[in-house]
Protein backbone atom coordinates (compact mmCIF):
# COMPACT_ATOMS: atom_id res chain seq x y z
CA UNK A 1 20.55 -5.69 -21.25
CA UNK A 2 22.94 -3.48 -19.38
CA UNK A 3 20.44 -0.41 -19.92
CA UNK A 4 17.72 -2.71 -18.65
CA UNK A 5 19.37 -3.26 -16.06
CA UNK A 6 20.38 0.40 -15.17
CA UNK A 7 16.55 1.25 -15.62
CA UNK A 8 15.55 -1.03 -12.53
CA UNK A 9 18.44 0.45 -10.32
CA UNK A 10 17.50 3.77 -11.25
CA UNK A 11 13.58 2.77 -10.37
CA UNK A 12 14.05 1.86 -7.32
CA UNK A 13 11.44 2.55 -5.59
CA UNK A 14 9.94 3.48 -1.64
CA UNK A 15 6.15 3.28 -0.46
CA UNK A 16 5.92 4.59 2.98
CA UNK A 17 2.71 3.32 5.06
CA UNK A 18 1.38 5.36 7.98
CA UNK A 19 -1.39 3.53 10.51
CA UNK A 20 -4.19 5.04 12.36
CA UNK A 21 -1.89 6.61 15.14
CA UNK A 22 -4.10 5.17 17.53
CA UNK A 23 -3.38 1.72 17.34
CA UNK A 24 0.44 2.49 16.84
CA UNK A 25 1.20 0.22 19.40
CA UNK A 26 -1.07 -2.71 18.89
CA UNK A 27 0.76 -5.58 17.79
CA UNK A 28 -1.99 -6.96 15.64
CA UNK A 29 -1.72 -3.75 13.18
CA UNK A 30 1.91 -4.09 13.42
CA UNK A 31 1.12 -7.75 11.81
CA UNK A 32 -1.17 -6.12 9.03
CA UNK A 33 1.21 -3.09 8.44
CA UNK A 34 4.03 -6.20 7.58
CA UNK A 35 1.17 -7.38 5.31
CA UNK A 36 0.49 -4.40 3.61
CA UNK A 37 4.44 -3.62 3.01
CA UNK A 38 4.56 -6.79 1.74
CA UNK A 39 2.01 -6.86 -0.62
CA UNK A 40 2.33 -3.23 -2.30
CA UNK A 41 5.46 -1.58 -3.76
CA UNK A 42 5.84 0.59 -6.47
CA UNK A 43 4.87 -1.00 -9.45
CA UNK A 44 7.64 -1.03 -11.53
CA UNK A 45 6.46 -1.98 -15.01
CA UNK A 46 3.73 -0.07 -14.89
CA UNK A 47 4.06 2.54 -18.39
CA UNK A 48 1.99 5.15 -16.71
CA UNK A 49 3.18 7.69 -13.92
CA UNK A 50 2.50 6.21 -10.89
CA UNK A 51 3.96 8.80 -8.25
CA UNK A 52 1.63 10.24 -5.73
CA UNK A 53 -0.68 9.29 -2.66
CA UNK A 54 -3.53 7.34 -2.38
CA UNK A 55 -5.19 7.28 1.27
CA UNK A 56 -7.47 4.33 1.76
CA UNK A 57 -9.87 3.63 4.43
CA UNK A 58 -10.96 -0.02 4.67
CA UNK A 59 -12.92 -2.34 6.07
CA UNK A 60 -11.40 -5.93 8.05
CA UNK A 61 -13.94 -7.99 7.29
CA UNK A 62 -14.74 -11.05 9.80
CA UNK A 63 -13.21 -13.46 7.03
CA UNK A 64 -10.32 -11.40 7.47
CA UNK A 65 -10.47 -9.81 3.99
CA UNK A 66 -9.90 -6.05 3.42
CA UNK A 67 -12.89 -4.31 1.81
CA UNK A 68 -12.23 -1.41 0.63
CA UNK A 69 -14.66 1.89 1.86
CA UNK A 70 -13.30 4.76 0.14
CA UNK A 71 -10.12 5.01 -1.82
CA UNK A 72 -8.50 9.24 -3.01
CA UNK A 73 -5.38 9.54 -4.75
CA UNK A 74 -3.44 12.31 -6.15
CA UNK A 75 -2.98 9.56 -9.08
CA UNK A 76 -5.89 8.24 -10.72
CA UNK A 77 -3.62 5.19 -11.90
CA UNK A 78 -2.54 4.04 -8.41
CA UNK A 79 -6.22 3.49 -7.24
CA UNK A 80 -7.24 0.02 -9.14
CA UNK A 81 -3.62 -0.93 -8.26
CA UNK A 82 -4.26 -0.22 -4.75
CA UNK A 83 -7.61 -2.22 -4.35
CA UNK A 84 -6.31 -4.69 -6.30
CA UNK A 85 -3.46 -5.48 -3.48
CA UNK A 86 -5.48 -4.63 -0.83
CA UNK A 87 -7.80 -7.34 -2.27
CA UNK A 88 -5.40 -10.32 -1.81
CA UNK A 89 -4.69 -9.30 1.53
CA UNK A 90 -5.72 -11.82 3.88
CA UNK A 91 -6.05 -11.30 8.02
CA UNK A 92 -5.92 -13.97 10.40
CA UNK A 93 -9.78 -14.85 11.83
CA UNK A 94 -8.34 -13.74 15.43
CA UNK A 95 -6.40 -10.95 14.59
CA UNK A 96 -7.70 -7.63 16.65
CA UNK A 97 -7.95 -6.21 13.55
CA UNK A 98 -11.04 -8.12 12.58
CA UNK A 99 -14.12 -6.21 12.29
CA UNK A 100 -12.33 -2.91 12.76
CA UNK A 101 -11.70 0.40 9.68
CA UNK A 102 -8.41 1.40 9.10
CA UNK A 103 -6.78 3.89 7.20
CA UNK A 104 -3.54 4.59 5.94
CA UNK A 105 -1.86 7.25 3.21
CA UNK A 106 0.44 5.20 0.86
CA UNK A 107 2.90 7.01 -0.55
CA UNK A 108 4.49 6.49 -4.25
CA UNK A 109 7.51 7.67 -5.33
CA UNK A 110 10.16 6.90 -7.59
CA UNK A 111 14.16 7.58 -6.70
CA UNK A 112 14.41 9.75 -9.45
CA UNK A 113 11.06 12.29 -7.75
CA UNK A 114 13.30 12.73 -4.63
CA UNK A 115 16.21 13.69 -6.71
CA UNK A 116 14.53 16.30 -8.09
């Protein structure tokens, strides 16, 4: 248990999320950035490597779901984990966001990575 336990210290874990820099200060992608952060993290009990960077450009649809256009990682195993997130996503139906593309560059990496 105590190893167990030092594993998920040790895996601690960071996604950074950069937005389209042109709608930096538009409080609506400020709302979906919070949703994003909340909804993807490094997956921690995943048994494959899953450092690296997927960039994602996707769709808000007007039922405020995210719809994914094209997806490019430096990880093959991050993209279905990616879509898969992005899928449960949900926008409000008048959020500014609605109807627009965004993209953002996710980045995975373990504690341990930036040790190195």
């Amino acid at each position: 248990m105590k190893n167990l336990f030092s594993i998920l210290i040790l895996s601690i874990f960071v996604i950074s999320i950069s937005a389209n820099e042109v709608h930096a200060q538009d409080p609506s992608l400020s709302k979906l950035n919070k949703k994003i952060n909340n909804s993807i993290a490094y997956p921690l009990l995943a048994e494959q490597n899953m450092d690296g960077e997927v960039a994602v450009t996707f769709s808000v649809t007007s039922k405020g779901k995210l719809d994914v256009i094209k997806i490019d990682s430096s990880n093959p195993n991050l993209i279905p984990y990616v879509i898969k997130r992005l899928k449960r996503i949900e926008v409000p139906l008048n959020d500014k966001t609605i109807g627009t593309n965004q993209t953002y560059l996710l980045n995975f990496r373990s504690e341990d990575y930036n040790s190195i």
